[in-house]
N, C-alpha and C. Protein backbone atom coordinates (compact mmCIF):
# COMPACT_ATOMS: atom_id res chain seq x y z
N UNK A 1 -16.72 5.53 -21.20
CA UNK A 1 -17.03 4.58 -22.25
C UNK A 1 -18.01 3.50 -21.81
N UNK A 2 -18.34 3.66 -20.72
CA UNK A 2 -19.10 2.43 -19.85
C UNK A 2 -20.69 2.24 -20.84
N UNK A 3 -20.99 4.15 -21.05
CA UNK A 3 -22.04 3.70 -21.49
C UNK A 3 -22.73 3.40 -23.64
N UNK A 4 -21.40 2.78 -23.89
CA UNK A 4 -20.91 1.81 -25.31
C UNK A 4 -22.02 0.83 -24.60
N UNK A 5 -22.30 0.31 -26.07
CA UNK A 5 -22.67 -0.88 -26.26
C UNK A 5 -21.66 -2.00 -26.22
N UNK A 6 -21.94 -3.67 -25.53
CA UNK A 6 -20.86 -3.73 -25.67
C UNK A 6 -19.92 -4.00 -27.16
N UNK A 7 -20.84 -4.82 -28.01
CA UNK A 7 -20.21 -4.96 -29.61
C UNK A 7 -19.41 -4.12 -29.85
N UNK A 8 -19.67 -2.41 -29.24
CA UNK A 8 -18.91 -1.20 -29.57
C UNK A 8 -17.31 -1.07 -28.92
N UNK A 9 -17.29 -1.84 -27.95
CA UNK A 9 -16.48 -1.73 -27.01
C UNK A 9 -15.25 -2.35 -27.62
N UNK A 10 -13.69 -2.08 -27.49
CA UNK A 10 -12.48 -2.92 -28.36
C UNK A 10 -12.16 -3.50 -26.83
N UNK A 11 -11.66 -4.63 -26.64
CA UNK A 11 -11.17 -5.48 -25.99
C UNK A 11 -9.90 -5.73 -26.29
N UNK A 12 -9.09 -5.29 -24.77
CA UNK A 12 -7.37 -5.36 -25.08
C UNK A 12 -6.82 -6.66 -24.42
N UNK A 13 -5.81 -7.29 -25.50
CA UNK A 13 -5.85 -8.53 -24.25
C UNK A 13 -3.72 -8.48 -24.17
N UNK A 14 -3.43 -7.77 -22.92
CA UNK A 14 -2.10 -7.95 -23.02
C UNK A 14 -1.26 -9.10 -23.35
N UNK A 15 0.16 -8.96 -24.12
CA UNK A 15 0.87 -10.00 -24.55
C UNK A 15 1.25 -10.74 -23.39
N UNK A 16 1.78 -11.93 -23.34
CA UNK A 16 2.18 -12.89 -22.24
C UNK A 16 3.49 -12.54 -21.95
N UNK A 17 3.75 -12.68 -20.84
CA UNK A 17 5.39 -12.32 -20.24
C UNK A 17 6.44 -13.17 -20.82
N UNK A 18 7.25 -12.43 -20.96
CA UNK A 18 8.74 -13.64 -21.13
C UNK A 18 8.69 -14.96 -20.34
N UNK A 19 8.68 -16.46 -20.73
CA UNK A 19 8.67 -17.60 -20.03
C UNK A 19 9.79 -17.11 -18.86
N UNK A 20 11.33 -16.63 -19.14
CA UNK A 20 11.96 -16.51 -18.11
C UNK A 20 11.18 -15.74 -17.38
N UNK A 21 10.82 -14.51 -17.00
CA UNK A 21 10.30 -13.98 -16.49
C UNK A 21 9.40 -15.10 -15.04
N UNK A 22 8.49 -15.75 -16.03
CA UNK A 22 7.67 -16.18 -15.34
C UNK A 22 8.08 -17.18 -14.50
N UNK A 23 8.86 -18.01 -15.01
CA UNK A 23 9.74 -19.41 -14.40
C UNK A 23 10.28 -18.38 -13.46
N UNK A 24 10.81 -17.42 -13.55
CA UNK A 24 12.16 -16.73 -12.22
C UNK A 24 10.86 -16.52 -11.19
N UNK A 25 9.83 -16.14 -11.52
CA UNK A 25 8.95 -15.34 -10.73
C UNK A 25 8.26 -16.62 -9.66
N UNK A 26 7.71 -17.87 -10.55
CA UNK A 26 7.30 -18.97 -9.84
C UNK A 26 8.27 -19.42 -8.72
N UNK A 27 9.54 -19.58 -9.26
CA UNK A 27 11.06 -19.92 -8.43
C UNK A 27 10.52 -18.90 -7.04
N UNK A 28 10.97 -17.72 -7.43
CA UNK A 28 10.84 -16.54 -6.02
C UNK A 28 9.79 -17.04 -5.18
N UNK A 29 8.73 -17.15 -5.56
CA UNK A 29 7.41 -17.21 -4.90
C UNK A 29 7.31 -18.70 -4.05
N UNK A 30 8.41 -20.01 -4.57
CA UNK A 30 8.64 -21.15 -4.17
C UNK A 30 9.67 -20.83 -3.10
N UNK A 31 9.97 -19.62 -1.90
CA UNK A 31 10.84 -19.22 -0.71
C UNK A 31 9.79 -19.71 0.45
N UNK A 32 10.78 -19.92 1.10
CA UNK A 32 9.73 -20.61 2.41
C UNK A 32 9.43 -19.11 3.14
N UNK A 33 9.90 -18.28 3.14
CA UNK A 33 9.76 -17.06 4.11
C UNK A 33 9.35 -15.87 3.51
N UNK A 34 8.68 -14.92 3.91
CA UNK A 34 8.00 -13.72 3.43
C UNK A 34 9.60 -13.06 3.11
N UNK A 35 10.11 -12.99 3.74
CA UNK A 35 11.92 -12.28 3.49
C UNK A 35 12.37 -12.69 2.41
N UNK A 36 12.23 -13.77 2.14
CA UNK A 36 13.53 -14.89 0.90
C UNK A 36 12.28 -14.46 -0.49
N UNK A 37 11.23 -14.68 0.25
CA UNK A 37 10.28 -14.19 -1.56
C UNK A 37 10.24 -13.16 -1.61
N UNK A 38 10.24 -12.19 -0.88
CA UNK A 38 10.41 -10.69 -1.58
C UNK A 38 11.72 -10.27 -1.87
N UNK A 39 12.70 -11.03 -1.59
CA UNK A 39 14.14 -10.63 -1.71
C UNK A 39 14.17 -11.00 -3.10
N UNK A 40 13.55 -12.35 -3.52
CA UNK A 40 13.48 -12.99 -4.79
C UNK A 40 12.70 -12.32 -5.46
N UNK A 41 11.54 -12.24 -5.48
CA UNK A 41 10.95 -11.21 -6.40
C UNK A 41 11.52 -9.65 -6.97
N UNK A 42 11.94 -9.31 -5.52
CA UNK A 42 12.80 -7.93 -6.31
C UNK A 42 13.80 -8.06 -7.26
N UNK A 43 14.67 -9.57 -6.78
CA UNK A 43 15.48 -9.52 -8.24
C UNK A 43 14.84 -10.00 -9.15
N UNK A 44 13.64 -10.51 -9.47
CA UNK A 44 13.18 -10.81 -10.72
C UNK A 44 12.77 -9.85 -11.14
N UNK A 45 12.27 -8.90 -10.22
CA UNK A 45 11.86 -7.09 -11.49
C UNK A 45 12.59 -6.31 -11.11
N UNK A 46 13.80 -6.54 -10.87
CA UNK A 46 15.04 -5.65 -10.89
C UNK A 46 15.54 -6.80 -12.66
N UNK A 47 15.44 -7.58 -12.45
CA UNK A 47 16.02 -8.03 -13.97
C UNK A 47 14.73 -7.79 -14.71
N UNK A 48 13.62 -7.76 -14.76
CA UNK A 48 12.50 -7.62 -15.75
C UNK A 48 11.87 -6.40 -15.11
N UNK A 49 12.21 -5.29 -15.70
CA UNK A 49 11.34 -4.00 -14.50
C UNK A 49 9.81 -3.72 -15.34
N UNK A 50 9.62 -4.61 -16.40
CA UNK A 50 8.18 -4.24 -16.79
C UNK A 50 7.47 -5.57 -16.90
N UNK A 51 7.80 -6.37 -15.86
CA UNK A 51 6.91 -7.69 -15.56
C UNK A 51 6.19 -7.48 -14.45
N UNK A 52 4.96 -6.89 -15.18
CA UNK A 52 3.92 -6.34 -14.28
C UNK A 52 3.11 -7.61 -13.06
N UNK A 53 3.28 -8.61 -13.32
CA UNK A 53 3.18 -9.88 -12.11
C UNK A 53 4.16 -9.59 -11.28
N UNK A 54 5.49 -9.33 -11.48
CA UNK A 54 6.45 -9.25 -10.45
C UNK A 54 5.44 -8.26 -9.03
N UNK A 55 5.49 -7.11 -9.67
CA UNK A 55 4.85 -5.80 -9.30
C UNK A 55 3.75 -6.22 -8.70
N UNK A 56 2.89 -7.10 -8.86
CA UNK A 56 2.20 -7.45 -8.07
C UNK A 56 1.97 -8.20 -7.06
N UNK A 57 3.17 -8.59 -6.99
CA UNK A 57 3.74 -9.88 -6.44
C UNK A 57 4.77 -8.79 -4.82
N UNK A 58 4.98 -8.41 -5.69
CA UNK A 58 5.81 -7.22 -4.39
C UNK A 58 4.58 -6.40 -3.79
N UNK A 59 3.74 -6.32 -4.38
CA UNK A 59 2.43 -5.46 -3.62
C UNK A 59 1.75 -6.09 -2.68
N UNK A 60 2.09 -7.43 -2.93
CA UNK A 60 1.48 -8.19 -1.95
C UNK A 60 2.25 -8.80 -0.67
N UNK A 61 3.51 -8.59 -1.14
CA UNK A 61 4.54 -8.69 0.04
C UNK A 61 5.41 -7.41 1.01
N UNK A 62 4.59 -6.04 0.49
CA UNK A 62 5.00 -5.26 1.40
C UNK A 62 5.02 -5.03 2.45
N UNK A 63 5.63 -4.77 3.21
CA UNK A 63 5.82 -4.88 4.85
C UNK A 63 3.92 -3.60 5.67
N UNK A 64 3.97 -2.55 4.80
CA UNK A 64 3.17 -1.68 5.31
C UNK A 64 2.23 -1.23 3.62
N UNK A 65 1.34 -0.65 4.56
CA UNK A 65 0.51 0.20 3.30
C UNK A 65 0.97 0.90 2.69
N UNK A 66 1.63 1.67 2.75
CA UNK A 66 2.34 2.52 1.50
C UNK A 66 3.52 1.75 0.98
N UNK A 67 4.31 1.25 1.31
CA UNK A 67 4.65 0.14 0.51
C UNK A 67 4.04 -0.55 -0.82
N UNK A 68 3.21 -1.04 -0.09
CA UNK A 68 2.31 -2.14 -0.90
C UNK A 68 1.27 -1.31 -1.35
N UNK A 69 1.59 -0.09 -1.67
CA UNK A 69 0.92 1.23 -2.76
C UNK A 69 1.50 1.52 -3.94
N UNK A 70 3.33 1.86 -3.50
CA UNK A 70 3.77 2.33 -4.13
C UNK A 70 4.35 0.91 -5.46
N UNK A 71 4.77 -0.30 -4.75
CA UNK A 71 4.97 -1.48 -5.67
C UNK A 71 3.63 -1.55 -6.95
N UNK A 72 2.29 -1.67 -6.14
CA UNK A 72 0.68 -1.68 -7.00
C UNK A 72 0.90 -0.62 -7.73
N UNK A 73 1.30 0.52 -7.17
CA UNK A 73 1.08 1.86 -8.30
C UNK A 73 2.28 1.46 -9.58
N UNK A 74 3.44 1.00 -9.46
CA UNK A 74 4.22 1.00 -10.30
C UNK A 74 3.77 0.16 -11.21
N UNK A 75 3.09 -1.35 -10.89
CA UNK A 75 2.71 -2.14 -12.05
C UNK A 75 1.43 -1.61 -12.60
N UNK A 76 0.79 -0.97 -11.68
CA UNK A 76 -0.32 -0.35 -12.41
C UNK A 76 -0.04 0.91 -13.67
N UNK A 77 0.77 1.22 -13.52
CA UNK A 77 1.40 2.32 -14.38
C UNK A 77 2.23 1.34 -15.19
N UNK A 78 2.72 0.22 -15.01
CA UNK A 78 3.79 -0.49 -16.21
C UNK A 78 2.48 -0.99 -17.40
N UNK A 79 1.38 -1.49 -16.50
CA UNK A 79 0.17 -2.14 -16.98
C UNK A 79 -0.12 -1.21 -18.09
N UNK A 80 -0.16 -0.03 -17.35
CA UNK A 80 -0.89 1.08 -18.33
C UNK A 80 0.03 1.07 -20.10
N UNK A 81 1.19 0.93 -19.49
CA UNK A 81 2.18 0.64 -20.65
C UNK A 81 2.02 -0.02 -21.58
N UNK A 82 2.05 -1.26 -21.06
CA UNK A 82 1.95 -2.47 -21.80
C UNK A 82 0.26 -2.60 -22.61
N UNK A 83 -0.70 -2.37 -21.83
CA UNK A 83 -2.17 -1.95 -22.83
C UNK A 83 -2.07 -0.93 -23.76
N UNK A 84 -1.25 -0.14 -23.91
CA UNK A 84 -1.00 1.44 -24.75
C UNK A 84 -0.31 0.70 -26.04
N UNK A 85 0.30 -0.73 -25.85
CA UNK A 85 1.42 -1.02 -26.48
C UNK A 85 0.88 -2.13 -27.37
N UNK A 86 -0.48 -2.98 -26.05
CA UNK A 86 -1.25 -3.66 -27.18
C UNK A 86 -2.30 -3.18 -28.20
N UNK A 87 -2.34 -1.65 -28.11
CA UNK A 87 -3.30 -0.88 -29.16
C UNK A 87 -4.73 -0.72 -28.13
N UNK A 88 -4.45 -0.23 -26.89
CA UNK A 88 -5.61 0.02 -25.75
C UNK A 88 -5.71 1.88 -25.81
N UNK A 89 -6.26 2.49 -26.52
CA UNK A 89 -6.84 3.84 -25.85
C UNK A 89 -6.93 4.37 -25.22
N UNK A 90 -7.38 3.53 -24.03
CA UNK A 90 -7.64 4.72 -22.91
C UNK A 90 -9.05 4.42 -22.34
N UNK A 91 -9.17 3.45 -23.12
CA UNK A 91 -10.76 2.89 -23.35
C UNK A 91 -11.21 1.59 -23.87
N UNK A 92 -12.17 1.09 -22.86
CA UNK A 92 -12.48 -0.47 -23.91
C UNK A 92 -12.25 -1.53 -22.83
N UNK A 93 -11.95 -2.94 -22.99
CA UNK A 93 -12.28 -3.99 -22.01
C UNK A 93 -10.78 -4.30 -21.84
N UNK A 94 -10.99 -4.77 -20.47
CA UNK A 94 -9.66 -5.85 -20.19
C UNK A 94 -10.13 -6.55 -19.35
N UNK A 95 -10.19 -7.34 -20.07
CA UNK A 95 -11.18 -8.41 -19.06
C UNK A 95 -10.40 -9.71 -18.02
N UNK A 96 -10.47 -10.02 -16.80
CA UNK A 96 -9.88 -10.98 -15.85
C UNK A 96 -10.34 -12.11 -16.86
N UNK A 97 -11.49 -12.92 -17.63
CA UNK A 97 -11.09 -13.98 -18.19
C UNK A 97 -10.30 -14.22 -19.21
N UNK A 98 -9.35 -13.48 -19.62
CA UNK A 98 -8.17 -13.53 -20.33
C UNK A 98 -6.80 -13.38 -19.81
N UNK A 99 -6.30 -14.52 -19.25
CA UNK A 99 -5.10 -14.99 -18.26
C UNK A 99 -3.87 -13.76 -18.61
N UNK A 100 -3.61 -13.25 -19.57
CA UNK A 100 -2.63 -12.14 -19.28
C UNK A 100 -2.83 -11.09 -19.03
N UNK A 101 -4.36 -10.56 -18.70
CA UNK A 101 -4.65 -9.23 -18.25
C UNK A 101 -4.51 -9.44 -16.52
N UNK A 102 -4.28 -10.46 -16.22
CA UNK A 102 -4.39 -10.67 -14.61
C UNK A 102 -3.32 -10.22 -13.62
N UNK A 103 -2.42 -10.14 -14.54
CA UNK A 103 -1.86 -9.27 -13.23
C UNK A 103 -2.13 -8.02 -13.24
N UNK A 104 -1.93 -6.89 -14.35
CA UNK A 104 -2.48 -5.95 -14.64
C UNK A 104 -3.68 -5.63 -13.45
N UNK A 105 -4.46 -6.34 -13.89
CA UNK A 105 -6.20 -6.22 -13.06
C UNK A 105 -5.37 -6.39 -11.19
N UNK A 106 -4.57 -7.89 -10.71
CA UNK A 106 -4.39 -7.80 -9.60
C UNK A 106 -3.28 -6.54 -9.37
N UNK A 107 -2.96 -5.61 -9.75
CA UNK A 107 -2.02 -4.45 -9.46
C UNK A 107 -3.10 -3.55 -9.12
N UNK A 108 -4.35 -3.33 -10.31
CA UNK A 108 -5.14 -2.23 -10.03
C UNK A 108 -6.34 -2.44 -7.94
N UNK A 109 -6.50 -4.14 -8.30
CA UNK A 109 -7.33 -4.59 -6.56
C UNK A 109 -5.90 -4.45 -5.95
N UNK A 110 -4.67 -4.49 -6.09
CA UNK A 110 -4.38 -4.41 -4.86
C UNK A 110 -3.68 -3.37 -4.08
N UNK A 111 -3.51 -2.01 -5.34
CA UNK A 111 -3.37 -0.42 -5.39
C UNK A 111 -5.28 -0.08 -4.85
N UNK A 112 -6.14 -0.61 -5.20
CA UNK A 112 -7.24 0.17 -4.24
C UNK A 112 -7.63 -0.56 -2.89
N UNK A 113 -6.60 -1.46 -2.45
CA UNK A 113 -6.54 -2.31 -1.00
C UNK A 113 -5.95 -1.35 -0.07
N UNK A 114 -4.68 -1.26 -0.91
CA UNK A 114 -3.52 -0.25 0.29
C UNK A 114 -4.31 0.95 0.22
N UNK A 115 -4.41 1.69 -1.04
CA UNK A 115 -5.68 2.96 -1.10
C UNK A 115 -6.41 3.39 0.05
N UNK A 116 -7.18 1.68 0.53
CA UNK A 116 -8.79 1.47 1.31
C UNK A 116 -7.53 1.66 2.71
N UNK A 117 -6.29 0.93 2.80
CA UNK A 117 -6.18 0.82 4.11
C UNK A 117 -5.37 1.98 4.87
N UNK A 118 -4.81 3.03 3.70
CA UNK A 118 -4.73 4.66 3.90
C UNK A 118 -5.44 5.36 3.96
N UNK A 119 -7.06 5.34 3.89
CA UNK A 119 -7.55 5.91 3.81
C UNK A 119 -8.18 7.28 2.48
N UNK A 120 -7.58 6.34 1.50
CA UNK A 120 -7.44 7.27 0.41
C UNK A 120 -9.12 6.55 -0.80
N UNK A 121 -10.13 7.16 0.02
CA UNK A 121 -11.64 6.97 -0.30
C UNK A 121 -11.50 7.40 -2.06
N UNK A 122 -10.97 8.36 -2.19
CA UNK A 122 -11.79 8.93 -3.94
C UNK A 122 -10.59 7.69 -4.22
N UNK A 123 -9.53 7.44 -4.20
CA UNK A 123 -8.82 6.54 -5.41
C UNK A 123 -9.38 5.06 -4.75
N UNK A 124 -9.69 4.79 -3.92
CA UNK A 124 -10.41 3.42 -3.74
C UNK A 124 -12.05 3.63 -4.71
N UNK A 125 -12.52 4.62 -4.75
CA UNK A 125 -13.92 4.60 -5.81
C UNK A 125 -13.50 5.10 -7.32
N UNK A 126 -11.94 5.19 -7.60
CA UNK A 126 -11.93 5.68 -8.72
C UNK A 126 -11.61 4.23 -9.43
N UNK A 127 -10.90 3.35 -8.28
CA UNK A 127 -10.48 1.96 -8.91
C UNK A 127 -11.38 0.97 -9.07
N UNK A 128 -12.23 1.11 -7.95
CA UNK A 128 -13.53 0.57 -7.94
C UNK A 128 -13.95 0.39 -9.68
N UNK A 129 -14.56 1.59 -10.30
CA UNK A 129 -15.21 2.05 -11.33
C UNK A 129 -14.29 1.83 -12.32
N UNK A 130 -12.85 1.67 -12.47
CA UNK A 130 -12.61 1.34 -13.36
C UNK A 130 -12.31 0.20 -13.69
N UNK A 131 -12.17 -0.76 -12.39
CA UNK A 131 -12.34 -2.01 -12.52
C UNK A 131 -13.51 -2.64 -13.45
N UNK A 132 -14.89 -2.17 -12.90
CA UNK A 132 -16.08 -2.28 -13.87
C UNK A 132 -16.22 -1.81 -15.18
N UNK A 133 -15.67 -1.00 -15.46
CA UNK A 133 -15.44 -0.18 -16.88
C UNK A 133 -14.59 -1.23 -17.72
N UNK A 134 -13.43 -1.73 -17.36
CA UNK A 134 -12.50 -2.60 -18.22
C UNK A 134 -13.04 -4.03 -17.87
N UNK A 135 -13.79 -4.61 -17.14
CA UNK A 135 -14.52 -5.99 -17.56
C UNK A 135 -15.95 -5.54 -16.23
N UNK A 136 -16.49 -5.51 -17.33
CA UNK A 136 -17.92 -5.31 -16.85
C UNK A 136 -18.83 -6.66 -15.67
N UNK A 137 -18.28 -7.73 -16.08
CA UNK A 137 -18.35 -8.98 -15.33
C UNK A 137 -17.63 -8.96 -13.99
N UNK A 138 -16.90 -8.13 -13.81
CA UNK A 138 -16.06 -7.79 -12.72
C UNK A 138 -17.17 -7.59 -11.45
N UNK A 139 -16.87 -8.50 -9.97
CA UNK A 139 -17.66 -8.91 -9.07
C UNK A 139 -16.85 -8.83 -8.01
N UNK A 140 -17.22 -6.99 -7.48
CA UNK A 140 -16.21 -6.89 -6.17
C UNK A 140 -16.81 -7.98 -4.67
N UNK A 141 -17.95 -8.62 -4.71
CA UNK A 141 -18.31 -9.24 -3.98
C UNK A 141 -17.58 -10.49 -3.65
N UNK A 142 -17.15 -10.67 -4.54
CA UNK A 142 -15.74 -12.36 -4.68
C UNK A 142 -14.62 -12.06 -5.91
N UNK A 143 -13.99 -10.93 -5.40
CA UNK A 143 -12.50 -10.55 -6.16
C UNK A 143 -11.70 -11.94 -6.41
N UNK A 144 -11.31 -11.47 -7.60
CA UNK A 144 -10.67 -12.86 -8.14
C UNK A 144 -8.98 -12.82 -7.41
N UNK A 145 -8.91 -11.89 -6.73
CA UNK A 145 -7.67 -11.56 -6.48
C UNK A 145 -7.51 -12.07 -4.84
């Protein structure tokens, strides 16, 4: 779809998380220790399992690379959910300057991080490209992530 015009293009902008959600999630992330915030975060998406920030939030606190693959792959796949749910195709924008596509977007940079640091080249250039495809403004040179 990259090569739409953009006027042509539909722009999905996911719904905002449950305030609890987000308050539990800020709380977790307020642990003094890499242990106490991922212990906290898991129970916040063990109680919210489609609060795709959680998910990203655990991707970033995995101990190893596949770890911090398999957490990214899950919100990246909840993400996929939740855009299917705001009337997203399969196709079209999701753009980082619209504050609730952001975790979404940080699940997809940080599923092609662990990707890059397994060695897994075609899904680090498949994320690459679709990063640019869903906000075209997208600037792997200074990731917002």
């Amino acid at each position: 779809m990259a090569d739409l015009p953009m006027a042509d293009r539909h722009e999905t902008v996911l719904p905002e998380p449950p305030p609890e959600a987000a308050t539990a999630l800020s709380d977790a992330l307020a642990n003094a220790s890499v242990a106490a915030r991922k212990s906290a975060v898991s129970d916040v998406v063990a109680a919210h399992p489609t609060f795709i920030a959680g998910w990203a939030e655990l991707a970033a606190l995995g101990h190893d690379p596949i770890e911090r693959y398999a957490y990214a792959r899950v919100g990246y796949h909840r993400g996929l959910d939740a855009l299917r749910g705001a009337g997203w195709g399969g196709s079209g924008l999701v753009r980082w300057s619209q504050p609730a596509n952001r975790a979404f977007l940080t699940c997809l940079v940080r599923l092609r991080g662990a990707a890059d640091e397994i060695g897994e080249d075609d899904e680090v250039a498949r994320i690459t490209a679709f990063l640019r495809d869903l906000d075209p403004d997208w600037d792997d040179t200074n990731p917002p992530v």
